[in-house]
Protein backbone atom coordinates (compact mmCIF):
# COMPACT_ATOMS: atom_id res chain seq x y z
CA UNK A 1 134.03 125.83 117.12
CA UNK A 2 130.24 126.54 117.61
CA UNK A 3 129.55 124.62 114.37
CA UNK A 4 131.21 121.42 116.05
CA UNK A 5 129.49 121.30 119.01
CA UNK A 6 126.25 122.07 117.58
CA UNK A 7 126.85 119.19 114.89
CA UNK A 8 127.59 117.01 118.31
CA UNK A 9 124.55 117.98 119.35
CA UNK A 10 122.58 117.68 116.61
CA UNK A 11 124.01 114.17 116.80
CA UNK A 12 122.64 113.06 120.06
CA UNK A 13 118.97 114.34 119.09
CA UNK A 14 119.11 112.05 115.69
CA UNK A 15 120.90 109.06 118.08
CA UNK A 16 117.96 109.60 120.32
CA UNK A 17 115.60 109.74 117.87
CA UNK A 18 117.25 106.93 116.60
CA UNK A 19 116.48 104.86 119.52
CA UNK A 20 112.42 105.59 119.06
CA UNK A 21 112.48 104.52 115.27
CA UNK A 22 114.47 101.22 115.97
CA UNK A 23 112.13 100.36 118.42
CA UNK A 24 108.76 101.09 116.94
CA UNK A 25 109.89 99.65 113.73
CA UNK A 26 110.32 96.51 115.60
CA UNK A 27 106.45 96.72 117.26
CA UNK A 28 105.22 97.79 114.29
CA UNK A 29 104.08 101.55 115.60
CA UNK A 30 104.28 104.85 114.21
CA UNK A 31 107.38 106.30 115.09
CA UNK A 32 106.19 109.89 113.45
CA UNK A 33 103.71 110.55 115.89
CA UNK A 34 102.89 109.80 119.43
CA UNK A 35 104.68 110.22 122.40
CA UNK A 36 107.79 107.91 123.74
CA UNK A 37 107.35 105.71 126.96
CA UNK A 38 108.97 102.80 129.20
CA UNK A 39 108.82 99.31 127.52
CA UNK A 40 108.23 98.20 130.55
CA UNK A 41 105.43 99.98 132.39
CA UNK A 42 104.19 101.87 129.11
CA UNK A 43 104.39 105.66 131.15
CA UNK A 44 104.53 108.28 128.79
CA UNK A 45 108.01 110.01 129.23
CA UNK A 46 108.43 113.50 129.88
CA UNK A 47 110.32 116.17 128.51
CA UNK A 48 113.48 115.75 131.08
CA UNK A 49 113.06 111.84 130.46
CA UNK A 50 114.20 112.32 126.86
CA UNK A 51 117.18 114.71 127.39
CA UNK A 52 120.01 112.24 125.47
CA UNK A 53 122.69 110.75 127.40
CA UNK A 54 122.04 113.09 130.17
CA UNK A 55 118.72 111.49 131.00
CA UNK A 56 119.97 108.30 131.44
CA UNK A 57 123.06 109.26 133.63
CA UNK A 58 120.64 111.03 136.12
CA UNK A 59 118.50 108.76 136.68
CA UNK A 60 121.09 106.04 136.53
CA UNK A 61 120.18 104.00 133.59
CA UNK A 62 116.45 103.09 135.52
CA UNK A 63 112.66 104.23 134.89
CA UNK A 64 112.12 107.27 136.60
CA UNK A 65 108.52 105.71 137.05
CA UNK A 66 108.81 101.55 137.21
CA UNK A 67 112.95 101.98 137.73
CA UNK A 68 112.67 99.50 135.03
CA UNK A 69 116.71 99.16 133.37
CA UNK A 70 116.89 101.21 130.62
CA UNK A 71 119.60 99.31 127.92
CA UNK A 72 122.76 100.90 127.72
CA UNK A 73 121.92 101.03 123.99
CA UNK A 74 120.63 104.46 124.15
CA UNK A 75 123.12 106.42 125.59
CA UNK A 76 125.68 104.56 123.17
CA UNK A 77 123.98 105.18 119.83
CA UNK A 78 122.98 108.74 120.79
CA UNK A 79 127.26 109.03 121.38
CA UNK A 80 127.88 107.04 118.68
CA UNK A 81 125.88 108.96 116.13
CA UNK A 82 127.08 112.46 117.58
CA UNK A 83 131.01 111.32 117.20
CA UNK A 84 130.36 110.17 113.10
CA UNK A 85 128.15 113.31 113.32
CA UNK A 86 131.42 114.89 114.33
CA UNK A 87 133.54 113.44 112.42
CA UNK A 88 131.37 113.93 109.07
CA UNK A 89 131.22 117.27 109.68
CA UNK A 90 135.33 117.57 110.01
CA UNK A 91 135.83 115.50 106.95
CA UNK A 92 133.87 117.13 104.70
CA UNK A 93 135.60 120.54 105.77
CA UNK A 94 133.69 121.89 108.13
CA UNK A 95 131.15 123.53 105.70
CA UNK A 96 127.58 123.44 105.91
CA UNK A 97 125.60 122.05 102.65
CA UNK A 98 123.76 119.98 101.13
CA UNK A 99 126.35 117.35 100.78
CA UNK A 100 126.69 117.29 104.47
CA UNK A 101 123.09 117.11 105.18
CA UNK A 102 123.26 114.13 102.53
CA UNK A 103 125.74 112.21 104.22
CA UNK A 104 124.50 112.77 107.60
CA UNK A 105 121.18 111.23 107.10
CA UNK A 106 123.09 108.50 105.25
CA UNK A 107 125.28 107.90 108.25
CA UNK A 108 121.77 107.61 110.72
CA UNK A 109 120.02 105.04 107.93
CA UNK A 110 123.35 103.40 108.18
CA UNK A 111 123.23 103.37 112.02
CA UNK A 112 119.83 102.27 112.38
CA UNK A 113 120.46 99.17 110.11
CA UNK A 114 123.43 98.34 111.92
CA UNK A 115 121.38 98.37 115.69
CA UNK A 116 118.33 96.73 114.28
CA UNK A 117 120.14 94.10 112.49
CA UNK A 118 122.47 93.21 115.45
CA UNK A 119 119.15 92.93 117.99
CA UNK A 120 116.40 91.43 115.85
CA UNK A 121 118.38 89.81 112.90
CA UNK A 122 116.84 91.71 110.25
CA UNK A 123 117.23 94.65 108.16
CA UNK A 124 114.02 96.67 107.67
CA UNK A 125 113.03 97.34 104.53
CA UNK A 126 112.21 101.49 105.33
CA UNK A 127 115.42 102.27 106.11
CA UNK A 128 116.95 100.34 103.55
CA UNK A 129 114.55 101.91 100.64
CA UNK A 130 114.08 105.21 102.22
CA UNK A 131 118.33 105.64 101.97
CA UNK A 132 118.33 104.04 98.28
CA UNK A 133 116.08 106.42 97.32
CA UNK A 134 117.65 109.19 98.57
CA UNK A 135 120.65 108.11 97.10
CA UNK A 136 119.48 107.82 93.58
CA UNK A 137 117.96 111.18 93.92
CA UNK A 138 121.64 112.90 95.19
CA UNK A 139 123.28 110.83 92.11
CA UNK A 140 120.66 112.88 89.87
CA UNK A 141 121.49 116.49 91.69
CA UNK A 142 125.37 115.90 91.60
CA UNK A 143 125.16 115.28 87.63
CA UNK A 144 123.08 117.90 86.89
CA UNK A 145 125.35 120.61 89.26
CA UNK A 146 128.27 119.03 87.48
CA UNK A 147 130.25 117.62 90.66
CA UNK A 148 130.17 113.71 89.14
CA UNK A 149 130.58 113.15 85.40
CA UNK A 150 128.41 110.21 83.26
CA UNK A 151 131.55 107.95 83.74
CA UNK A 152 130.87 108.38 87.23
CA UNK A 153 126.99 107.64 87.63
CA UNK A 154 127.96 104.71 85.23
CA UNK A 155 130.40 103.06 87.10
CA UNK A 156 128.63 104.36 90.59
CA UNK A 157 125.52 101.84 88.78
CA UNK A 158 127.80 99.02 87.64
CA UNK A 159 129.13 98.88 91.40
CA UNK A 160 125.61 98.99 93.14
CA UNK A 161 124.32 96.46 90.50
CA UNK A 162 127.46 94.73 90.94
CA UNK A 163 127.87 93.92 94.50
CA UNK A 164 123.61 93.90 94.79
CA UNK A 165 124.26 90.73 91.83
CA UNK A 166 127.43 88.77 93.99
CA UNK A 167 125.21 89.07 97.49
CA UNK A 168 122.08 87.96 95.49
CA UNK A 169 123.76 84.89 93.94
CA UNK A 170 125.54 84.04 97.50
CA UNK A 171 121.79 84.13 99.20
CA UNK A 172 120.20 82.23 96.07
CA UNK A 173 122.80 79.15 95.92
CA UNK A 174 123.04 79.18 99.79
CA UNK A 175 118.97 79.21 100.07
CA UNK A 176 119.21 81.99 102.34
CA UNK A 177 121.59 80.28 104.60
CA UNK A 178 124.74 82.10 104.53
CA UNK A 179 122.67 85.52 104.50
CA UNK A 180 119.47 87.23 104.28
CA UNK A 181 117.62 89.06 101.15
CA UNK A 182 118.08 92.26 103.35
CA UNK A 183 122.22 92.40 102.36
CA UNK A 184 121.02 92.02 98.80
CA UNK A 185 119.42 95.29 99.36
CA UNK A 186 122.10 96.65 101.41
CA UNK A 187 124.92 95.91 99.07
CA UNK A 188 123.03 97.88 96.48
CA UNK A 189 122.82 100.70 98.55
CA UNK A 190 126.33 100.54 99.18
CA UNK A 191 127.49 100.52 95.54
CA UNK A 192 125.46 103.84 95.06
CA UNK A 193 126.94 105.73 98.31
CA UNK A 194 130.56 104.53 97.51
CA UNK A 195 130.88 103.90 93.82
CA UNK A 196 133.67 102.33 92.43
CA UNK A 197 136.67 101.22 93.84
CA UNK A 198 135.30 101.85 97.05
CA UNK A 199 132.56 99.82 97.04
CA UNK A 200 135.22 97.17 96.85
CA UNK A 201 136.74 98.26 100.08
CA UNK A 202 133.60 98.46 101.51
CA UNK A 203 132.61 94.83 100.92
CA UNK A 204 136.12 93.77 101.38
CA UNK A 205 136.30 95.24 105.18
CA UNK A 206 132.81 93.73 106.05
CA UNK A 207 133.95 90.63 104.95
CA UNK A 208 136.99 90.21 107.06
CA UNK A 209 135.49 91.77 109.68
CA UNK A 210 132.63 88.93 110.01
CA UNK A 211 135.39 86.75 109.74
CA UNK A 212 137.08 88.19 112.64
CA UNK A 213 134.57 88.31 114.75
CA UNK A 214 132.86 85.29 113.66
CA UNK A 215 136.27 83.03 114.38
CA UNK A 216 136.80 85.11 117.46
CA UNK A 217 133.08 83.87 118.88
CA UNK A 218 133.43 80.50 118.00
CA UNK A 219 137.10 80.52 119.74
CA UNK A 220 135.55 82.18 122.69
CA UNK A 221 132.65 79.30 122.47
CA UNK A 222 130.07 81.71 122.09
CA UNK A 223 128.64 80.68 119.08
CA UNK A 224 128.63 77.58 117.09
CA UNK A 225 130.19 77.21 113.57
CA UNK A 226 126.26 77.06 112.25
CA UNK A 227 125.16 79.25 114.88
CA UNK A 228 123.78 82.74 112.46
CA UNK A 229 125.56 86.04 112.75
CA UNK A 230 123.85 89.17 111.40
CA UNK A 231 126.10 90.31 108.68
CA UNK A 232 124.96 93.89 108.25
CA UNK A 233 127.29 95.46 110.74
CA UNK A 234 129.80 94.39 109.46
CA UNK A 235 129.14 95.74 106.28
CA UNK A 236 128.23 99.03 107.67
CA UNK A 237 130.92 99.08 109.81
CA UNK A 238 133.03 98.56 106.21
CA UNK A 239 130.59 101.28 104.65
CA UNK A 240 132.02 103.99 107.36
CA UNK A 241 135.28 102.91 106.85
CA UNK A 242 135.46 103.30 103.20
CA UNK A 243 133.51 106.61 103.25
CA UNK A 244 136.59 107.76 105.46
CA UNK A 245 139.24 106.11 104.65
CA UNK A 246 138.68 104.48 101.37
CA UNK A 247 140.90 106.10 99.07
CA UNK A 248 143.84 106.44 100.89
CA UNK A 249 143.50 102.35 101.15
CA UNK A 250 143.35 102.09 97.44
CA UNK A 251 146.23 104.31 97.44
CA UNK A 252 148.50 102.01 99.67
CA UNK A 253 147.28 98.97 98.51
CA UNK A 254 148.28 100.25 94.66
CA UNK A 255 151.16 101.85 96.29
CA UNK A 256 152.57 98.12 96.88
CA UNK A 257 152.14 96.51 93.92
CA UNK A 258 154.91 99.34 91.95
């Protein structure tokens, strides 16, 4: 029970932390060093200004110093982050590891693409790279401790290259219309978290949930058939799914077709 709550935790501080990279990447700062402060009056926040979630319920989502609003975004990726935190944690039996500390800091690149996308309509390249990297470098450690075989890393490569290939020919033939050079990149991260089939899934999911939503705003008049929709979330949101629920998908999807 302890570990749960302390994985919660654990949760919030990333989501928080979270909050500072997303928005530093975006003004171009260091988000390693130097202290946090109001976008609006540019105080320096304390130590009980940063506390996550809590700090904004107390002072009721304002500035303590400029009462400034402070976005509702930050109390809802710091929960957001702690409940996949959570649920992480559950699904990969409620053991601490390495592959848990893997997939966690998978799960906050994955979050931080899917914030910064959805605000500024772009996916930043250090995220992007930073979690490719460290996903090559867990393919290398899980062949030589013997939990994935060669056929594995091979089809694991054919899937990244794969879905990195059909994104890069939509954005070539579309001139960057239909979607950016940043879900090139994405999709090839993708194929080397989920491998194959599940990369599949993945892709599948974000594609009918863009769909979705993307019918549902132009219904609701809030966007224009033309009108540009970041795509990343979606495919994020497809990447969590999979990661979850991907093979019991495949399962009743094959399960059908006997």
């Amino acid at each position: 029970m302890i570990e749960l709550i302390l994985i919660f935790i654990l949760g919030l501080i990333i989501g928080s932390f979270l909050n500072c990279v997303i928005w530093r990447l975006y003004k171009e700062e260091n988000f390693i060093i130097g202290k946090s402060y109001c976008p609006y009056c540019h105080h320096d926040l304390g130590f009980w200004d940063l506390f996550p979630v809590l700090s904004f319920v107390f002072l009721k989502g304002k500035c303590r110093y400029c009462k400034g609003k402070i976005s509702f975004q930050y109390p809802l990726v710091e929960l957001i982050t702690a409940t996949i935190f959570f649920l992480v944690f559950i699904y990969l039996g409620s053991v601490i590891s390495l592959q848990l500390f893997f997939w966690l800091i998978i799960m906050a690149f994955l979050i931080g693409i899917f914030i910064f996308d959805l605000k500024y309509f772009i996916i930043p390249d250090e995220i992007t790279y930073s979690a490719i990297f460290l996903s090559i470098i867990w393919l290398v450690y899980s062949f030589f401790i013997g939990t994935i075989s060669s056929h594995e890393i091979i089809l694991t490569i054919i899937s990244s290259l794969g879905a990195s290939l059909f994104f890069f020919l939509i954005w070539f033939f579309s001139k960057g219309m239909a979607m950016g050079f940043g879900d090139v990149k994405l999709a090839l991260l993708i194929g080397l978290l989920l491998g194959f089939p599940n990369t599949i899934v993945a892709l599948f999911l974000g594609f009918l949930l863009g769909a979705i939503i993307g019918l549902a705003m132009i219904f609701l008049k809030k966007k224009e058939f033309v009108s540009e929709v970041p795509f990343a979330p979606f495919l994020v949101v497809g990447t969590i799914i999979s990661f979850f629920f991907g093979n019991n998908m495949i399962n009743w999807y094959l399960s059908l077709m006997v």
